[in-house]
C-alpha atoms as a PDB file:
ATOM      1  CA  UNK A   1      52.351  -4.803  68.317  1.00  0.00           C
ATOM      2  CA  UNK A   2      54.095  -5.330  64.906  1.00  0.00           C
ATOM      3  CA  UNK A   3      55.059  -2.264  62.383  1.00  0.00           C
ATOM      4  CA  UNK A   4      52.449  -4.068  60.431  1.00  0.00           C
ATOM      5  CA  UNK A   5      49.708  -3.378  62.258  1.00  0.00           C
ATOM      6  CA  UNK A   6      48.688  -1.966  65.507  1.00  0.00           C
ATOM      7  CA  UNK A   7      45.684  -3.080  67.992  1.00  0.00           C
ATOM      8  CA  UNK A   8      43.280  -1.270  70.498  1.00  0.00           C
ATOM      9  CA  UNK A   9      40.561  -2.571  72.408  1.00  0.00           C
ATOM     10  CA  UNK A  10      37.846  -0.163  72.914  1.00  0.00           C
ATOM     11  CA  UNK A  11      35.354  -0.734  75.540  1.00  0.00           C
ATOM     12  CA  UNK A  12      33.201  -3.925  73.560  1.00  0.00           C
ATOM     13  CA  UNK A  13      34.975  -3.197  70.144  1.00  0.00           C
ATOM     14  CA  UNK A  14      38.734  -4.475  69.364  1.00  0.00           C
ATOM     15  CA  UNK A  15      40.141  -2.319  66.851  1.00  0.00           C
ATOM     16  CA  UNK A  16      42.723  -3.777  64.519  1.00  0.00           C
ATOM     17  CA  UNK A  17      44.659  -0.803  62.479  1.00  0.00           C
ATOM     18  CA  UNK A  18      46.424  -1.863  59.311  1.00  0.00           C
ATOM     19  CA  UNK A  19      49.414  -0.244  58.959  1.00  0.00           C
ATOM     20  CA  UNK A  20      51.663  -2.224  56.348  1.00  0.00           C
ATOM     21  CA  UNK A  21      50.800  -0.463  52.191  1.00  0.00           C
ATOM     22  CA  UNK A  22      52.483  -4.651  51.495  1.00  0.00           C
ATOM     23  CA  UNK A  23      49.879  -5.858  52.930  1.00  0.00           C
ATOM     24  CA  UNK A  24      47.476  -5.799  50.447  1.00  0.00           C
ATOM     25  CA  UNK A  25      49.846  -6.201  47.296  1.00  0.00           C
ATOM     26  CA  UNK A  26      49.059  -9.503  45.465  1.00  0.00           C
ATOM     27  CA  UNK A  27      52.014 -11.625  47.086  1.00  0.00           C
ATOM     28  CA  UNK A  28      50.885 -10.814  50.346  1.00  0.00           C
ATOM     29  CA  UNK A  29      47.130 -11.249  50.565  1.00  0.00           C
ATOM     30  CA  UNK A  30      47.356 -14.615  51.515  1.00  0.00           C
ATOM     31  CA  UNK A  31      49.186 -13.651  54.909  1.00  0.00           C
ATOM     32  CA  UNK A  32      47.217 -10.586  55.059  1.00  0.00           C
ATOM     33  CA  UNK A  33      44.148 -12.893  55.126  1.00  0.00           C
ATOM     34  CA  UNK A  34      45.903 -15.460  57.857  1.00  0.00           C
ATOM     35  CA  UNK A  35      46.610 -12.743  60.264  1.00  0.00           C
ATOM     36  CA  UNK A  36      43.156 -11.057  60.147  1.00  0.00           C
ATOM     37  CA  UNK A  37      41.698 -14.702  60.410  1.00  0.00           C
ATOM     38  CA  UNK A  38      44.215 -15.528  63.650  1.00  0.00           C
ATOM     39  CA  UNK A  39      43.365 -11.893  64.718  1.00  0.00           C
ATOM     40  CA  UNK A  40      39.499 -12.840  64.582  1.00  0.00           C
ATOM     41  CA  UNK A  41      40.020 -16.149  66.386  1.00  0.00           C
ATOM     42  CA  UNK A  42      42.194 -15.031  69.077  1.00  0.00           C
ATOM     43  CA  UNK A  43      40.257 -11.150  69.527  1.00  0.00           C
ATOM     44  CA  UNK A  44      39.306 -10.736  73.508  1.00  0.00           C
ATOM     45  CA  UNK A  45      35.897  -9.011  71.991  1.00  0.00           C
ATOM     46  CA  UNK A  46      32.821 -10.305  69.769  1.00  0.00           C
ATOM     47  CA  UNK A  47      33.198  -7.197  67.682  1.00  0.00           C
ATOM     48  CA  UNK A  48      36.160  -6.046  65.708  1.00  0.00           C
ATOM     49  CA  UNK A  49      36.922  -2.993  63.653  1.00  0.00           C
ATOM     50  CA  UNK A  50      39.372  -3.203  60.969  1.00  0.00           C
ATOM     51  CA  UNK A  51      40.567   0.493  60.165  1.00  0.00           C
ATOM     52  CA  UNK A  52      42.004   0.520  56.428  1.00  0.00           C
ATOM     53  CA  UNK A  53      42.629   4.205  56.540  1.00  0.00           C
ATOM     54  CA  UNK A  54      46.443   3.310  55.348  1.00  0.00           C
ATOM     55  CA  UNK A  55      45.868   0.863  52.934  1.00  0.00           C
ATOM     56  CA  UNK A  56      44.524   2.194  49.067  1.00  0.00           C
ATOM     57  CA  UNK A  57      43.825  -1.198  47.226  1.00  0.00           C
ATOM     58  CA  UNK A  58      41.434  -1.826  44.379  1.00  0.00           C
ATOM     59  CA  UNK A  59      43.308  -5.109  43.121  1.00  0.00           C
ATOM     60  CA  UNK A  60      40.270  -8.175  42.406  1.00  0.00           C
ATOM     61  CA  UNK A  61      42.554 -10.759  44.808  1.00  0.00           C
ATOM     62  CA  UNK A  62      42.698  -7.489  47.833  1.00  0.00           C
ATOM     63  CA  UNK A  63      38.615  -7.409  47.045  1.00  0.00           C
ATOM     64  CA  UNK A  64      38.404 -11.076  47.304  1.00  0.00           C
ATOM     65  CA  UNK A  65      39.561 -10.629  50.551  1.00  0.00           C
ATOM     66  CA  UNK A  66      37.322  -8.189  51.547  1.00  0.00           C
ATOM     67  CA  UNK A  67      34.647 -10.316  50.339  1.00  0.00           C
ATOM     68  CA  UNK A  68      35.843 -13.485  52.634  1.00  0.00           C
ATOM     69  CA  UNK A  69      36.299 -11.762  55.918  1.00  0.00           C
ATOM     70  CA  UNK A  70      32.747 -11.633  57.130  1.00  0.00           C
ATOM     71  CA  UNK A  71      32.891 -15.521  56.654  1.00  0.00           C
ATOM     72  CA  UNK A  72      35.854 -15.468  58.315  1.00  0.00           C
ATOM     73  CA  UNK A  73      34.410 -13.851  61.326  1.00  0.00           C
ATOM     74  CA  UNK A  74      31.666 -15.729  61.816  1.00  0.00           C
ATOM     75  CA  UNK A  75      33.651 -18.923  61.442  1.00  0.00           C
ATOM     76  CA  UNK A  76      34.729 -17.864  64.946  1.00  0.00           C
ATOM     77  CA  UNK A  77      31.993 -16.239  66.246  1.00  0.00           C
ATOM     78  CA  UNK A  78      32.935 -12.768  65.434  1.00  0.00           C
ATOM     79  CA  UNK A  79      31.196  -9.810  63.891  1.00  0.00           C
ATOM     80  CA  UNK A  80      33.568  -7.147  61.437  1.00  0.00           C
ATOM     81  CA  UNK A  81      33.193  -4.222  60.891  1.00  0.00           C
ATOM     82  CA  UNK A  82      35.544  -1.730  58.027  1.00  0.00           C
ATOM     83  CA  UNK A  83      36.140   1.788  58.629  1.00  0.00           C
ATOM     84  CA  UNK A  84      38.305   4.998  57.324  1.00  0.00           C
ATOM     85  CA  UNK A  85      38.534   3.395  54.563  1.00  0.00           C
ATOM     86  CA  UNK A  86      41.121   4.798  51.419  1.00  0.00           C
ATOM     87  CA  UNK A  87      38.621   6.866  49.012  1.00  0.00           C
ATOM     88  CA  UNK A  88      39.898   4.403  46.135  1.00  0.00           C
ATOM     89  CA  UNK A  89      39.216   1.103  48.798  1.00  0.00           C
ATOM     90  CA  UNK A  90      36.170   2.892  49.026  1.00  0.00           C
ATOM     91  CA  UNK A  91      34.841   3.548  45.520  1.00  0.00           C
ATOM     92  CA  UNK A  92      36.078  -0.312  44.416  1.00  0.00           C
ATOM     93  CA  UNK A  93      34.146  -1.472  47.486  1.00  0.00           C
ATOM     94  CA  UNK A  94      31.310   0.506  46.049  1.00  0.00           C
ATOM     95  CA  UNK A  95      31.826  -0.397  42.352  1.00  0.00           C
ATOM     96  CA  UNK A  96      31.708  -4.171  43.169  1.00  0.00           C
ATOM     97  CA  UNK A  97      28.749  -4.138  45.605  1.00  0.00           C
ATOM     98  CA  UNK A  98      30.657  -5.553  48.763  1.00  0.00           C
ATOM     99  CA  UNK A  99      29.718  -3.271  51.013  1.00  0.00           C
ATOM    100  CA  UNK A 100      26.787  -5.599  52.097  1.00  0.00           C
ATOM    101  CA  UNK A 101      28.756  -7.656  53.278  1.00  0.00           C
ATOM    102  CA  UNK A 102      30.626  -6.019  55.886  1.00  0.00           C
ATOM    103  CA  UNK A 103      29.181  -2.515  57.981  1.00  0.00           C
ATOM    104  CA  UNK A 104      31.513   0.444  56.831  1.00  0.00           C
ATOM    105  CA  UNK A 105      31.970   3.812  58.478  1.00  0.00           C
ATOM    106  CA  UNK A 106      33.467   6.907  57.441  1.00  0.00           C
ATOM    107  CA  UNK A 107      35.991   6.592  60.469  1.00  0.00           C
ATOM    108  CA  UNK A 108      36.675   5.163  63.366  1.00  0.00           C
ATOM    109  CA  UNK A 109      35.154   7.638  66.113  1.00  0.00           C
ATOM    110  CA  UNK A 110      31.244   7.403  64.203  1.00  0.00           C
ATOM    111  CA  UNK A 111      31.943   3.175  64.121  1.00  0.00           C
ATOM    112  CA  UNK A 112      32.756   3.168  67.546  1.00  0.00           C
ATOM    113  CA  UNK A 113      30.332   5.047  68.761  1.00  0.00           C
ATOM    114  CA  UNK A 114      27.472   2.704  66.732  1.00  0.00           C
ATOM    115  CA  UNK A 115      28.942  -0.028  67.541  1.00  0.00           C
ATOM    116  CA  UNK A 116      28.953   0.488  71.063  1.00  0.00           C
ATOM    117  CA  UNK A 117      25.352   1.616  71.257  1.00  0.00           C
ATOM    118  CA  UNK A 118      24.540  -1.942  69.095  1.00  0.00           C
ATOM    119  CA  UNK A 119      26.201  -3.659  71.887  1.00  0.00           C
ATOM    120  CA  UNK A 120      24.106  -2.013  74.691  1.00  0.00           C
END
């Protein structure tokens, strides 16, 4: 586990908890985006859920990456799922229509318990 960010695996669901605020300030979105990606490829599940409960960002390059994760898991054969997301991650989400990209729950207990019953 790194102070960055912490992992659980959940029954069928791998959850990946983002714990770093840096991690979604303009220098770091790159790496942010690598380790997600590496996460993705390397995940013992199909399904992950990426909690953002820590993370407030609204930036267009932290959106951008938003926008490329769902590509990103289905590069390697992955579905993604957001959750507990910041109220300001949230309304920006919102604002710029992404949310049909990528499933979103209020927080993690409701997305687990969906995505577990999807999986059944």
């Amino acid at each position: 586990m790194s102070d960055a960010y912490e992992v659980e695996t959940v029954g069928q669901v791998t959850v990946l908890r983002l714990r770093d605020l840096g991690m979604f300030e303009f220098e770091s979105i790159p790496s942010t985006g690598k380790i997600v990606e590496d996460f993705l490829r390397d995940s013992p599940t199909e399904t992950t859920l990426l909690d953002l409960g820590q993370i407030p960002f609204t930036s267009s390059l932290a959106l951008g990456l938003i926008a490329s994760l769902r590509q990103k898991a289905e590069r390697h054969g992955r579905t993604l799922a957001l959750c507990n997301l910041h109220p300001q991650s949230r309304w920006a989400i919102q604002t710029t229509r992404l949310q049909s990209l990528l499933p979103q729950y209020f927080d993690e207990e409701q997305a687990l318990a969906k995505l577990s019953s999807q999986r059944e």
